[in-house]
Protein backbone atom coordinates (compact mmCIF):
# COMPACT_ATOMS: atom_id res chain seq x y z
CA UNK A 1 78.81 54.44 -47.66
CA UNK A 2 78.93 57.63 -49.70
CA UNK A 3 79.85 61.00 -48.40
CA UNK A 4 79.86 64.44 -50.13
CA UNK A 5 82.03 66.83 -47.60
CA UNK A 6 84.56 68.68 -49.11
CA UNK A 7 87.44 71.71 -48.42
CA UNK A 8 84.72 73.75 -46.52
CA UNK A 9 83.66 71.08 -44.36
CA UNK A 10 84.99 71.02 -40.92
CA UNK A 11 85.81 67.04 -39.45
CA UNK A 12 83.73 66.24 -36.25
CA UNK A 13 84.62 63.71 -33.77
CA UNK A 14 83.24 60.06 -34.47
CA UNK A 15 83.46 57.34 -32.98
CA UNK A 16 83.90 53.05 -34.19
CA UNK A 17 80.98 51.13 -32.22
CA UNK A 18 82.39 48.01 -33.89
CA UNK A 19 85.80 46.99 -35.62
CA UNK A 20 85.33 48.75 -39.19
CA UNK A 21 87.29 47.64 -42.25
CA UNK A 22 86.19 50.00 -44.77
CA UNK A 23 87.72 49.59 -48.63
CA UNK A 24 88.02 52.70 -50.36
CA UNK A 25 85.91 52.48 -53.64
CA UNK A 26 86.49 56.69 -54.95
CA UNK A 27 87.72 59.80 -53.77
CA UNK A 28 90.58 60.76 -51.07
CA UNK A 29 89.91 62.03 -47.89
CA UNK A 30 92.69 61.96 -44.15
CA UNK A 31 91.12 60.02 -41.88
CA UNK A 32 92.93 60.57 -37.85
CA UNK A 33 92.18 57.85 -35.64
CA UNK A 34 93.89 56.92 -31.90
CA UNK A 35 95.93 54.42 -34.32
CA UNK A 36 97.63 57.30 -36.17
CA UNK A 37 96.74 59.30 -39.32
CA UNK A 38 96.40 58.60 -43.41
CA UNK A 39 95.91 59.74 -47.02
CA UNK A 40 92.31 56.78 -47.93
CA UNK A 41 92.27 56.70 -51.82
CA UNK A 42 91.14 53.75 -54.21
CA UNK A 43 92.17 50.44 -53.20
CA UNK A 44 93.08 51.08 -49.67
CA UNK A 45 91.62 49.56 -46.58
CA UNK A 46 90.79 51.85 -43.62
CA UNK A 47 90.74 49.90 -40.52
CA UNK A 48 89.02 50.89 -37.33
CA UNK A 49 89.08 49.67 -33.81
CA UNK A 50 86.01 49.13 -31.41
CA UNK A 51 85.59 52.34 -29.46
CA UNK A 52 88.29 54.43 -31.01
CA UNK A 53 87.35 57.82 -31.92
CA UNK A 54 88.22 59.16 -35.42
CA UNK A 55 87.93 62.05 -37.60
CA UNK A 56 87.56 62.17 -41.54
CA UNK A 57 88.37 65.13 -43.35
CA UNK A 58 88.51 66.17 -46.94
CA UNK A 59 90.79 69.25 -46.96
CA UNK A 60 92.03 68.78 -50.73
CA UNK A 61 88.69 67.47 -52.37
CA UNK A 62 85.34 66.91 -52.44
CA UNK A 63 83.47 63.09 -51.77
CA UNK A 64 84.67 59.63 -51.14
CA UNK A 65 82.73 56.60 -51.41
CA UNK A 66 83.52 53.21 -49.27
CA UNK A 67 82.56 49.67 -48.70
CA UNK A 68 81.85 49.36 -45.13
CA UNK A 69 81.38 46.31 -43.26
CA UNK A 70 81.52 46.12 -39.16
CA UNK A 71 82.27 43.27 -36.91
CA UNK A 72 82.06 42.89 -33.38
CA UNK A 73 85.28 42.36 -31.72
CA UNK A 74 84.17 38.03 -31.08
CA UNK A 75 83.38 38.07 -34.21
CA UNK A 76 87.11 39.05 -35.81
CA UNK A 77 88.68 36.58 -33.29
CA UNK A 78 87.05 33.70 -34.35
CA UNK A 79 88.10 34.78 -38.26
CA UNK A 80 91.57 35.16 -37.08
CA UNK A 81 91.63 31.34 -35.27
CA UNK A 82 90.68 30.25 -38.60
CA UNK A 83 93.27 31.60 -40.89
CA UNK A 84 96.34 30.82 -41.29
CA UNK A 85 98.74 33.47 -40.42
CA UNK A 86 96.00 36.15 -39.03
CA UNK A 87 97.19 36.54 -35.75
CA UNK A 88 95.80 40.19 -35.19
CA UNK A 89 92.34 41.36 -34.01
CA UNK A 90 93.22 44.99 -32.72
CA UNK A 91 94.67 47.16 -35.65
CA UNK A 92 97.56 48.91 -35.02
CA UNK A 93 97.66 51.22 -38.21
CA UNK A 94 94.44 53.42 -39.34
CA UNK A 95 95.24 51.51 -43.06
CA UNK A 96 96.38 49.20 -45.79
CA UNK A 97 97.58 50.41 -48.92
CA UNK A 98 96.94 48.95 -51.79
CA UNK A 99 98.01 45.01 -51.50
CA UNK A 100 97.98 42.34 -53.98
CA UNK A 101 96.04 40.33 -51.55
CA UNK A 102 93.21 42.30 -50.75
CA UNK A 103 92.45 43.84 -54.53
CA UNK A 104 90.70 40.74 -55.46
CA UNK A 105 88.12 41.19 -52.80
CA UNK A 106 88.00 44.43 -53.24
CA UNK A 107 86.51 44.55 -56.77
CA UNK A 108 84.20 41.47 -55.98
CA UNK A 109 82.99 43.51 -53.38
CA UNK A 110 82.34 46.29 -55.66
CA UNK A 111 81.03 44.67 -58.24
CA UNK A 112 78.85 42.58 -55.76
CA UNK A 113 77.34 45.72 -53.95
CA UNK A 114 73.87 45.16 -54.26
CA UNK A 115 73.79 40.56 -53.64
CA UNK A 116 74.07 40.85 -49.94
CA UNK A 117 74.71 37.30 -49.48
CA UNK A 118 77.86 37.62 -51.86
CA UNK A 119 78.60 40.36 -49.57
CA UNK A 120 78.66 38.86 -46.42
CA UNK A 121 80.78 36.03 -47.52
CA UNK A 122 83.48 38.93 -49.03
CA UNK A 123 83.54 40.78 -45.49
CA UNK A 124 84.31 37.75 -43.90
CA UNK A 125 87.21 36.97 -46.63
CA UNK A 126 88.10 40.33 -46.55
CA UNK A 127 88.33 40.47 -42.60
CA UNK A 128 90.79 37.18 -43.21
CA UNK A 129 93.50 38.78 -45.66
CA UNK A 130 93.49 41.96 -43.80
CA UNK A 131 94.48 39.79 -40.48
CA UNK A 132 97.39 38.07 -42.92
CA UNK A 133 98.59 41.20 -44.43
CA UNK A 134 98.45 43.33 -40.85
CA UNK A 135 101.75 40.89 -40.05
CA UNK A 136 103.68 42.82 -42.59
CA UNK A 137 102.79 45.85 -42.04
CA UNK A 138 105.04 48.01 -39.26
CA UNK A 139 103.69 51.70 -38.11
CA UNK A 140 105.58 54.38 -39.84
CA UNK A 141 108.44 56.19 -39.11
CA UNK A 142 107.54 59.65 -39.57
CA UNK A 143 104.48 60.83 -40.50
CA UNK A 144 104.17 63.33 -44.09
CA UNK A 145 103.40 66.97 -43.54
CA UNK A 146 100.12 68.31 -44.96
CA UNK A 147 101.29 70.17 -47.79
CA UNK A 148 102.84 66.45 -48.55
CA UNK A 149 99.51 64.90 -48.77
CA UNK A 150 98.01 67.98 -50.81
CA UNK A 151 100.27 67.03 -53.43
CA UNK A 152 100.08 63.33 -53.20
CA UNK A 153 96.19 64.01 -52.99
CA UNK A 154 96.41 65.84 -55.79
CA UNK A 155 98.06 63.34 -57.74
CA UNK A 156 95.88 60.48 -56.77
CA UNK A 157 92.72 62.29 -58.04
CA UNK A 158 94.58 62.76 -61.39
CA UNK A 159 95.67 59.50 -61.47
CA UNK A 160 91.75 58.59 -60.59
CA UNK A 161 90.91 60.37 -63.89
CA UNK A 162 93.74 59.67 -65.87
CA UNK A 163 94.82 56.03 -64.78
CA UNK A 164 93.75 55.01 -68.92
CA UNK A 165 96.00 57.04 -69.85
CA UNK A 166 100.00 57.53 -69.85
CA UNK A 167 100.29 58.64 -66.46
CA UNK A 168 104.15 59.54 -65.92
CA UNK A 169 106.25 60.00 -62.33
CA UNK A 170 108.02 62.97 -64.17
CA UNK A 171 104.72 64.87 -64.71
CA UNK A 172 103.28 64.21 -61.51
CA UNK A 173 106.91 65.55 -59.75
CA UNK A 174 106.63 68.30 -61.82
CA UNK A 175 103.14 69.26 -61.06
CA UNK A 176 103.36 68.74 -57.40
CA UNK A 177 107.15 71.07 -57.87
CA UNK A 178 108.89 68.36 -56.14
CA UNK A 179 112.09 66.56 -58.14
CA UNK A 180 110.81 63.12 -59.57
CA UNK A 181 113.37 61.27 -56.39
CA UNK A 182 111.68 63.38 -53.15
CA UNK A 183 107.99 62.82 -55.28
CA UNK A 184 108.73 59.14 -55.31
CA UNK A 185 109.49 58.90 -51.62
CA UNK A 186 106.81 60.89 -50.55
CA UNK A 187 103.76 59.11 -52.62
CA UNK A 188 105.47 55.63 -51.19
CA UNK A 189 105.11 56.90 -47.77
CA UNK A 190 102.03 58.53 -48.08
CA UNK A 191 100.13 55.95 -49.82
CA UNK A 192 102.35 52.80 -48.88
CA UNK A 193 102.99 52.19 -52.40
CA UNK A 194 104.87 53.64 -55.62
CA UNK A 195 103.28 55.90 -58.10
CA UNK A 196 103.81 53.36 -61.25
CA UNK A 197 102.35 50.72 -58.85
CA UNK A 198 99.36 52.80 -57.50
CA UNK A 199 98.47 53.60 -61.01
CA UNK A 200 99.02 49.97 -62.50
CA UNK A 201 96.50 48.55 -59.49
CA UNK A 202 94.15 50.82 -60.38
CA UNK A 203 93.64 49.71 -63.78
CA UNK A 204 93.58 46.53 -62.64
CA UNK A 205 90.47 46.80 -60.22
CA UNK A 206 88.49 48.78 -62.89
CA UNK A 207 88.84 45.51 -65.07
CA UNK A 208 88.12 43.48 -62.82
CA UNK A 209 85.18 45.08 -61.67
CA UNK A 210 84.03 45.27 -65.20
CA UNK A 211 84.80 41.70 -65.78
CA UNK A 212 82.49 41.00 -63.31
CA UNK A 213 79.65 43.16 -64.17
CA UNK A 214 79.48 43.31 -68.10
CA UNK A 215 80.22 40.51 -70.93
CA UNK A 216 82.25 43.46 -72.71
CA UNK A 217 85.13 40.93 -74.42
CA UNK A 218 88.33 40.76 -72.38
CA UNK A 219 90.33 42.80 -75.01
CA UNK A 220 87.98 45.60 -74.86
CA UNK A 221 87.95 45.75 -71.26
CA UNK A 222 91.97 45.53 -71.43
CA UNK A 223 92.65 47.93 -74.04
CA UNK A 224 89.70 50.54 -71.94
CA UNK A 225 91.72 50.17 -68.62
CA UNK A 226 94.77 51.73 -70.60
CA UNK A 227 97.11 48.45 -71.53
CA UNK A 228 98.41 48.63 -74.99
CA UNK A 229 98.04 44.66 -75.68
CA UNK A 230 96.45 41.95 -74.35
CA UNK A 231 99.09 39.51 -73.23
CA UNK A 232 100.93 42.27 -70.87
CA UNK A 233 97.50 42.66 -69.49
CA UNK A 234 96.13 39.09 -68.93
CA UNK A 235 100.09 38.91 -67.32
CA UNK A 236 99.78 41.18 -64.89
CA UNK A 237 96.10 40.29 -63.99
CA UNK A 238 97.31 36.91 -63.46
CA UNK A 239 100.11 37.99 -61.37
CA UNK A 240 98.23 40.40 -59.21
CA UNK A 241 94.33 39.01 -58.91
CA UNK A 242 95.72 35.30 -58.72
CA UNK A 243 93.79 34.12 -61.88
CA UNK A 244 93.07 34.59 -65.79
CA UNK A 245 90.65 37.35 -66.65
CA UNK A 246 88.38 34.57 -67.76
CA UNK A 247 88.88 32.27 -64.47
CA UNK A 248 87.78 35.49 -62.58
CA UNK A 249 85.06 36.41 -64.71
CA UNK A 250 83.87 32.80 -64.49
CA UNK A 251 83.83 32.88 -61.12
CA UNK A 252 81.62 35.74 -61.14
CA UNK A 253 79.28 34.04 -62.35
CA UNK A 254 78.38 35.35 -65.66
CA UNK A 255 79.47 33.96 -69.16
CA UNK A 256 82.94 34.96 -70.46
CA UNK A 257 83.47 35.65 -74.08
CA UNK A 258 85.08 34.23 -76.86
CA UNK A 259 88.17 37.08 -77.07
């Protein structure tokens, strides 16, 4: 699901005719539904109730591009009988930031956009982990004021271009004329995580999306996504996708490399 609004474009009323868990694949855009209000960037999770009415507008840029899948409201309860820990059907926020447990499905997905049987096993793991992780997540406290999410928009699409690169909370605080501290809270509780961690999980999911669609060597792929050596990279892959580079390309099913 692409779309090309931007600044100039005015939000109209929609409206969920099924339970939508969309994962955010490029771009930033607010989206306002009856569950509250959020910044979407890379690697969050919008989540959408059946028969809510929402709005999605781009006031500071242009495009976003999503993975969408749609579920009748059956359909999530029987997911959430089977998993462990999934005790929600109804959301209660409008998303998920960036979580450990969902970026893993989140690149397969990607990288599995056009095998629609791969697909529709992903939207049904993806439905699972967004049940587990929507027990930890509480509604917050106060919501950020607009000129808060221009600059935190404006970082993330920096960040978007830029994540290969040294990316530093001291530039984006200056740039956004906030002191590094009151930039650091605000990202956090605009995007629901840090800035360091926002731009470390993005590198991440552009490997592993690679990993999955080329036979580039692991190093390449590592040293591309902006990690200086190979072992701090296969370590935090590990840590954060759950496997080796090479267990996760394997179970892509194409042929890892000798690295």
């Amino acid at each position: 699901m692409a779309c090309d609004a931007g600044p100039r474009d005015r939000p109209f009323a929609e409206q969920h005719h099924a339970a939508c868990i969309a994962a955010v694949t490029q771009g930033t855009f607010q989206y306002r539904s009856t569950q509250g209000s959020a910044v979407l960037a890379p690697g969050a999770v919008l989540l959408g109730n059946e028969g809510a009415c929402f709005e999605c507008g781009h006031e500071h840029g242009t495009g976003d591009r999503c993975l969408a899948f749609h579920f009748e409201a059956t359909h999530l309860e029987a997911i959430a009988a089977a998993m462990p820990g999934a005790r929600q059907t109804e959301f209660v926020v409008p998303r998920l930031p960036p979580l450990p447990l969902l970026m893993p499905l989140i690149a397969a997905a990607e990288a599995a956009c056009d095998d629609g049987a791969e697909l529709e096993e992903l939207a049904l793991r993806l439905a699972g982990a967004v049940g587990m992780a929507l027990g930890d997540v509480h509604r917050a406290g106060h919501p950020p004021t607009r000129r808060d999410e221009r600059h935190v928009t404006d970082a993330l699409r920096r960040i978007a271009d830029e994540a290969h690169e040294q990316v530093t909370l001291t530039d984006l605080a200056r740039e956004a004329a906030m002191s590094p501290y009151h930039f650091l809270r605000t990202f956090r509780e605009v995007v629901g995580v840090t800035p360091y961690q926002y731009v470390l999980r993005t590198r991440l999911h552009r490997a592993a999306v690679l990993l999955r669609r080329s036979s580039a060597p692991i190093s390449t792929i590592a040293f591309d996504a902006g990690f200086n050596d190979l072992s701090t990279f296969n370590r935090r892959f590990r840590r954060l996708m759950g496997s080796s580079p090479r267990a996760y390309r394997a179970r892509g099913g194409r042929p890892g490399r000798r690295d």
